[in-house]
Protein backbone atom coordinates (compact mmCIF):
# COMPACT_ATOMS: atom_id res chain seq x y z
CA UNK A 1 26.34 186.45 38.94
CA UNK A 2 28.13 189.67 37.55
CA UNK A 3 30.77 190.92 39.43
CA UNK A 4 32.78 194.05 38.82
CA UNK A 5 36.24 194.68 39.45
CA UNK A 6 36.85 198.21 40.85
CA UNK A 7 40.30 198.47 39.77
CA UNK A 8 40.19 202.31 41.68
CA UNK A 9 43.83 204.47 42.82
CA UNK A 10 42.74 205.36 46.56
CA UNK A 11 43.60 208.99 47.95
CA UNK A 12 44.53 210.13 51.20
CA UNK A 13 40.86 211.56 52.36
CA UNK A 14 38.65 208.85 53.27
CA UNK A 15 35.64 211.14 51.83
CA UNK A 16 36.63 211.76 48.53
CA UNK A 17 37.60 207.98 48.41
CA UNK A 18 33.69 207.60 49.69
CA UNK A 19 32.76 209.84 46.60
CA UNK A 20 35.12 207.10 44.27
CA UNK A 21 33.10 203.95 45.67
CA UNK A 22 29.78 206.11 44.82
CA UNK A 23 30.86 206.82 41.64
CA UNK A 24 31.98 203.46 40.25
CA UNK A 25 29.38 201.46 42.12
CA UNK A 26 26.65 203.47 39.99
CA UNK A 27 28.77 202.85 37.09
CA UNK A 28 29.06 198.61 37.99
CA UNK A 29 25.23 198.97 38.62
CA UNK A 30 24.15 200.60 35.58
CA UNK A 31 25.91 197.66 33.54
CA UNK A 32 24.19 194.77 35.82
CA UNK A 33 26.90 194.01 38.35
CA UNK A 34 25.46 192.21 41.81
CA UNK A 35 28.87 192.51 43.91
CA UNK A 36 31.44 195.15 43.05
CA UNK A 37 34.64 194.07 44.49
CA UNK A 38 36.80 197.39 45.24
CA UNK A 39 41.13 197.20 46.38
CA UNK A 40 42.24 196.88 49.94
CA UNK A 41 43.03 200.37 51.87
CA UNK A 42 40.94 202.16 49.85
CA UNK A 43 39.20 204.08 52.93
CA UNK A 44 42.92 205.61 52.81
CA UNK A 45 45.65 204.44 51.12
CA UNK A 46 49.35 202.95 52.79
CA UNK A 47 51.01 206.20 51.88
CA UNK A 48 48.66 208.42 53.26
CA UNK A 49 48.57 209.55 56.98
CA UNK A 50 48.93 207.46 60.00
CA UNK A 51 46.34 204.42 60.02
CA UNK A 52 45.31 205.26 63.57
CA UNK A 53 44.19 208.59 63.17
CA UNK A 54 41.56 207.65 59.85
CA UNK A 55 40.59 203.90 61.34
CA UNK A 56 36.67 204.35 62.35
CA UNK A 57 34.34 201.28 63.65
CA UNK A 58 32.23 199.28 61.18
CA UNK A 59 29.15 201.17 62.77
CA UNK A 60 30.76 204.26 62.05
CA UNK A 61 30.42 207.17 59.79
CA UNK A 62 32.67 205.74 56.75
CA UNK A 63 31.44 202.18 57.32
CA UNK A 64 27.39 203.61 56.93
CA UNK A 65 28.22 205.72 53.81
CA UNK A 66 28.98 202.49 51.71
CA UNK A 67 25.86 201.15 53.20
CA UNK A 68 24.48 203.84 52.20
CA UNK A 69 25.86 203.40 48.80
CA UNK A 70 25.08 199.79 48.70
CA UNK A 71 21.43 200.12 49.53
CA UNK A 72 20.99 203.28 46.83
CA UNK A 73 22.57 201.03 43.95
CA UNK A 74 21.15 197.91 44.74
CA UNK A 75 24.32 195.95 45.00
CA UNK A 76 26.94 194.42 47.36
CA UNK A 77 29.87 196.18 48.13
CA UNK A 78 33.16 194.67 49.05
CA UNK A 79 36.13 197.27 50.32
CA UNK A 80 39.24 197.78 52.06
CA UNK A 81 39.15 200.10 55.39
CA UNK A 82 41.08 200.58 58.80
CA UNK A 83 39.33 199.44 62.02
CA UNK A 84 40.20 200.26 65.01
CA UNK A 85 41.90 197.44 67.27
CA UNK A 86 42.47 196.54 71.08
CA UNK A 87 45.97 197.89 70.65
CA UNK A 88 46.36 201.83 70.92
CA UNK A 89 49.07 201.70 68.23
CA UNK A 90 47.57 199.74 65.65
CA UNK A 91 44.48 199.42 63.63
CA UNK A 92 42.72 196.36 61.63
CA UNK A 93 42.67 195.95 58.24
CA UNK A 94 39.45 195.08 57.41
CA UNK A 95 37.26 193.95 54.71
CA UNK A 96 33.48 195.11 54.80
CA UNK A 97 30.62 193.80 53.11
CA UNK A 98 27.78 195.86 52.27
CA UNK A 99 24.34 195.50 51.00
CA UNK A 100 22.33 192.30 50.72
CA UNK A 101 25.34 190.83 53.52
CA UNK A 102 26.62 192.67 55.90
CA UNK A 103 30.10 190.61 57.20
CA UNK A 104 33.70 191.76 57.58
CA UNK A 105 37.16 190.49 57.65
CA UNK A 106 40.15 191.45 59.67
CA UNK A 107 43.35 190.48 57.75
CA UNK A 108 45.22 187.64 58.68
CA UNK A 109 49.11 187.55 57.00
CA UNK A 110 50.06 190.91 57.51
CA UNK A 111 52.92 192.23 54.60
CA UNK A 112 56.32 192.43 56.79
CA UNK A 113 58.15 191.27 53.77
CA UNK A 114 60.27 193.45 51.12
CA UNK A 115 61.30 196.01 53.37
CA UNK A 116 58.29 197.12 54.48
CA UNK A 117 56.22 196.19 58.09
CA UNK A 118 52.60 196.28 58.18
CA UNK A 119 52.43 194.58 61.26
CA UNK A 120 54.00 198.22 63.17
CA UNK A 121 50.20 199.72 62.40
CA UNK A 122 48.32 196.66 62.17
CA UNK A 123 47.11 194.44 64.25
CA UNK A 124 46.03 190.72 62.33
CA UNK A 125 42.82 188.79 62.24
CA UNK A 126 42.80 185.56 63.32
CA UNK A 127 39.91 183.22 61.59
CA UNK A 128 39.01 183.24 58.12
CA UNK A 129 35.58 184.48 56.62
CA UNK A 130 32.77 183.22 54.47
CA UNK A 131 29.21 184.91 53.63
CA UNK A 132 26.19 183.58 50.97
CA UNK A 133 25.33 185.86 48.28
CA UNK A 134 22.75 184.70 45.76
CA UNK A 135 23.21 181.01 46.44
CA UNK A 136 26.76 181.22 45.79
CA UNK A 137 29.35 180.66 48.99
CA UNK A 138 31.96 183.31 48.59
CA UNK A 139 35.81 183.56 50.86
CA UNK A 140 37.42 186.53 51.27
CA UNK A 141 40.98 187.40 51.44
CA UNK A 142 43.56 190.61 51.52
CA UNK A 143 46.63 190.95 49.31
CA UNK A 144 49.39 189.04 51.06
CA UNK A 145 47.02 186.58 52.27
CA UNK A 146 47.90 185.10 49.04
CA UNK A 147 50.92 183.72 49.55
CA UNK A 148 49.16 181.37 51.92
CA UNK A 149 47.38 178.67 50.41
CA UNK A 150 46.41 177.12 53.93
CA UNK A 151 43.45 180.38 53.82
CA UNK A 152 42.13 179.22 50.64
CA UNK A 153 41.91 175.90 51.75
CA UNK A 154 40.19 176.67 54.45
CA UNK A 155 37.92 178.50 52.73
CA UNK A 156 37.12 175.97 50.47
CA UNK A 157 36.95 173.57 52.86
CA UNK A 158 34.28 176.16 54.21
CA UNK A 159 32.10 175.98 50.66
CA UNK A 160 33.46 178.44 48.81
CA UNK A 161 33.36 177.94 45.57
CA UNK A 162 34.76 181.62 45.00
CA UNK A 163 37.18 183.54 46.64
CA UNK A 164 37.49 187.48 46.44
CA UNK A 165 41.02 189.33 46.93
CA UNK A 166 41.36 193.08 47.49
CA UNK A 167 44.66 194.33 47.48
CA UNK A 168 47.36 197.37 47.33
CA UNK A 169 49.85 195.68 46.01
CA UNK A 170 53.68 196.78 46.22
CA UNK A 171 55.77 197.59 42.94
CA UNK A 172 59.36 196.20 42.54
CA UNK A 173 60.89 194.17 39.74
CA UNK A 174 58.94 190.99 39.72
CA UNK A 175 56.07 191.94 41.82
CA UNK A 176 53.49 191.83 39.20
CA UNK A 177 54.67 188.45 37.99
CA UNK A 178 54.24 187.03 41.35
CA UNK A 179 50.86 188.63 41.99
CA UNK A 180 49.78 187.26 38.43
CA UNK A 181 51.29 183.67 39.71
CA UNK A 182 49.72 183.13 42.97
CA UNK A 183 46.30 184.41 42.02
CA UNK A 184 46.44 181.74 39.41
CA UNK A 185 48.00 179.25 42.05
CA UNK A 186 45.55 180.10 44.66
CA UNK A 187 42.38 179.22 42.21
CA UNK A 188 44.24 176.15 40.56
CA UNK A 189 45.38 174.21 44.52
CA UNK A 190 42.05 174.71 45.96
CA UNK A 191 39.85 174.80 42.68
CA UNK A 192 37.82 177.96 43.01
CA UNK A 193 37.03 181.11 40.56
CA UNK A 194 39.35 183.90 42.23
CA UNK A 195 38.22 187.19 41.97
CA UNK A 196 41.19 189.48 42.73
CA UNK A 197 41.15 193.20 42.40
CA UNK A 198 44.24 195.26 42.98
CA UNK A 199 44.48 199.28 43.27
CA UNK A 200 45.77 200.11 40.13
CA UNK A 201 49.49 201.72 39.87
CA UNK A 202 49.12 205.54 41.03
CA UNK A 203 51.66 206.39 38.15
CA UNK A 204 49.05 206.13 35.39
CA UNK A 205 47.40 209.15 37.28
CA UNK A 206 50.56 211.11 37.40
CA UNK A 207 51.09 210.37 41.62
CA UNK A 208 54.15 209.32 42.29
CA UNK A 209 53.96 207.55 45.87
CA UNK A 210 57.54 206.59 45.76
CA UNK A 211 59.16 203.37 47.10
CA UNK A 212 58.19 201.44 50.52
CA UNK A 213 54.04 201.62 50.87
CA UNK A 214 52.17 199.22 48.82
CA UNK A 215 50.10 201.54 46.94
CA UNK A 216 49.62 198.97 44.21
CA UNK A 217 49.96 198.14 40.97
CA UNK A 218 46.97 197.27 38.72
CA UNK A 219 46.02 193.67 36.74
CA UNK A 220 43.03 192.82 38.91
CA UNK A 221 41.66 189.28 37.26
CA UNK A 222 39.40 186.47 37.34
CA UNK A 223 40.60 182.82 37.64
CA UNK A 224 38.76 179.87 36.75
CA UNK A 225 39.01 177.05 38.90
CA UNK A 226 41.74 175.60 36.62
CA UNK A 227 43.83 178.17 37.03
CA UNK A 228 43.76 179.93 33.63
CA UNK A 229 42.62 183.61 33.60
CA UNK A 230 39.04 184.53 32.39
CA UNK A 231 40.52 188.21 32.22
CA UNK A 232 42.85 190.22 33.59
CA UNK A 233 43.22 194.15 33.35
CA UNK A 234 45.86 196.38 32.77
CA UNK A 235 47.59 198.67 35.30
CA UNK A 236 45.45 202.12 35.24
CA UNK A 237 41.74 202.53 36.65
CA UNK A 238 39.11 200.71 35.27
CA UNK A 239 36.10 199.19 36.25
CA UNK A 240 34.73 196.24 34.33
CA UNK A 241 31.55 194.11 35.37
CA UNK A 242 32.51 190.42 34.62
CA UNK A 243 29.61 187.39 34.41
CA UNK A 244 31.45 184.68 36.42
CA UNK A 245 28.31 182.44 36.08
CA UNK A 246 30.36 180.01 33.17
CA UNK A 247 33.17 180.00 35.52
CA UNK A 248 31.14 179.04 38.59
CA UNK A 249 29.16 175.92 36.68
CA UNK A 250 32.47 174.87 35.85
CA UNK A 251 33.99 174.24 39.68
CA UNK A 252 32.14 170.90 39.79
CA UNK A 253 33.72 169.82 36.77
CA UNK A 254 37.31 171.07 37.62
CA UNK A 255 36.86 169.01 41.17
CA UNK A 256 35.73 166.08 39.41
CA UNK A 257 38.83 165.92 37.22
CA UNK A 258 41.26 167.39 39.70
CA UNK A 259 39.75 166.31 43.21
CA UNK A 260 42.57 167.85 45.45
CA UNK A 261 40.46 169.24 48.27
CA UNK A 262 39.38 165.74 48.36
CA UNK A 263 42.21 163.99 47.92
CA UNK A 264 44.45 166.07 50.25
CA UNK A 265 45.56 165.03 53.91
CA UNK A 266 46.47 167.52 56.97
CA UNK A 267 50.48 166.76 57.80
């Protein structure tokens, strides 16, 4: 399987971020990706205007475009957008997979941490989500989710034996160390290849978003199941197409040496 990792900087106008999917997916195409993994929030980005007013059903007119896309490039599309919710105020922020799966994922651990309350637009998932692509069993997951190893378990404990992570992660002194950690740690405790893409830093494209919204900050990777990085990007856009086929042939090897979904007890 070849996956590429949109590493994209999301705008404010949910169509010319359309036009930035189209573009990269032909580009992850044309170099023999399957599933091209793009950030969280890139239908519109944190900083941009309020959630509510851009958020659009998975049937609707944003939602069919990277369909659209999907189908015309012959690949799977993963991608941060803003559903509506049963709650007026606040949206979902969901996941959608497009193309040979069609499957979403409303985001669980929403980011009230560092100063900053996602949960004020945003209203959170509540079960975790799996989908079959190519014979491989994939999880999904978004940004903070990642501090919570009790998702990836459950996602292994699902099947998968990868787990994709699109983020907009927020700056601040340590932030990229801890996003660099707990990708790691999330692959190593449940021993699964991690595939997580990040919006790269807006800086690198001269747009200063200032402090507060996580607009994110670059070094999307993949983990192997042991925890060690296959690769890891820098922090401006780029979009590489990565063959995670080694990596996958390896989890049953990993779990045989290091059996801790087998070995580990609910408390």
């Amino acid at each position: 399987m070849r996956i590429a990792l949109a590493q994209v900087v999301a705008g404010s106008d949910p169509v010319e971020n359309l036009s930035i999917i189209a573009r990269e997916t032909r580009r992850a195409a044309a170099d023999g990706a399957e599933l091209v993994v793009f950030p969280e929030a890139v239908m519109c980005r944190f900083a941009g205007p309020d959630l509510g007013g851009v958020a659009e059903p998975l049937d609707g007119p944003w939602a069919e475009g990277v369909r659209r896309i999907a189908r015309e490039a012959g690949v799977t599309i993963v991608v941060g957008m803003f559903t509506p919710s049963a709650s007026p105020e606040r949206v979902r922020n969901t996941l959608l997979v497009a193309g040979a799966v069609d499957a979403s994922y409303d985001k669980i651990h929403l980011y009230d941490a560092f100063g900053y309350r996602e949960s004020d637009a945003v209203e959170p998932g509540d079960h975790p989500v799996t989908f079959d692509l190519n014979g491989v069993r994939i999880g999904v997951a978004t940004c903070y989710d990642v501090r919570f190893p009790e998702l990836f378990r459950a996602l292994a404990e699902e099947g998968a034996d990868l787990v994709l992570v699109a983020a907009s992660w927020g700056s601040g002194p340590g932030k990229r160390e801890h996003w660099e950690l707990l990708t790691r740690a999330r692959a190593l405790d449940t021993t699964t290849v991690v595939v997580a893409v990040g919006q790269a830093d807006p800086l690198t494209i001269g747009r200063d978003d200032g402090a507060g919204a996580p607009t994110g900050i670059g070094f999307s990777g993949v983990i192997a199941a042991d925890g060690t990085d296959v690769v890891r990007l820098g922090d401006a856009p780029e979009t590489l197409v990565v063959d995670v086929d080694g990596p996958l042939a390896a989890v049953p090897r990993v779990r045989a040496a290091l059996p801790v979904l087998a070995n580990g007890h609910r408390l």
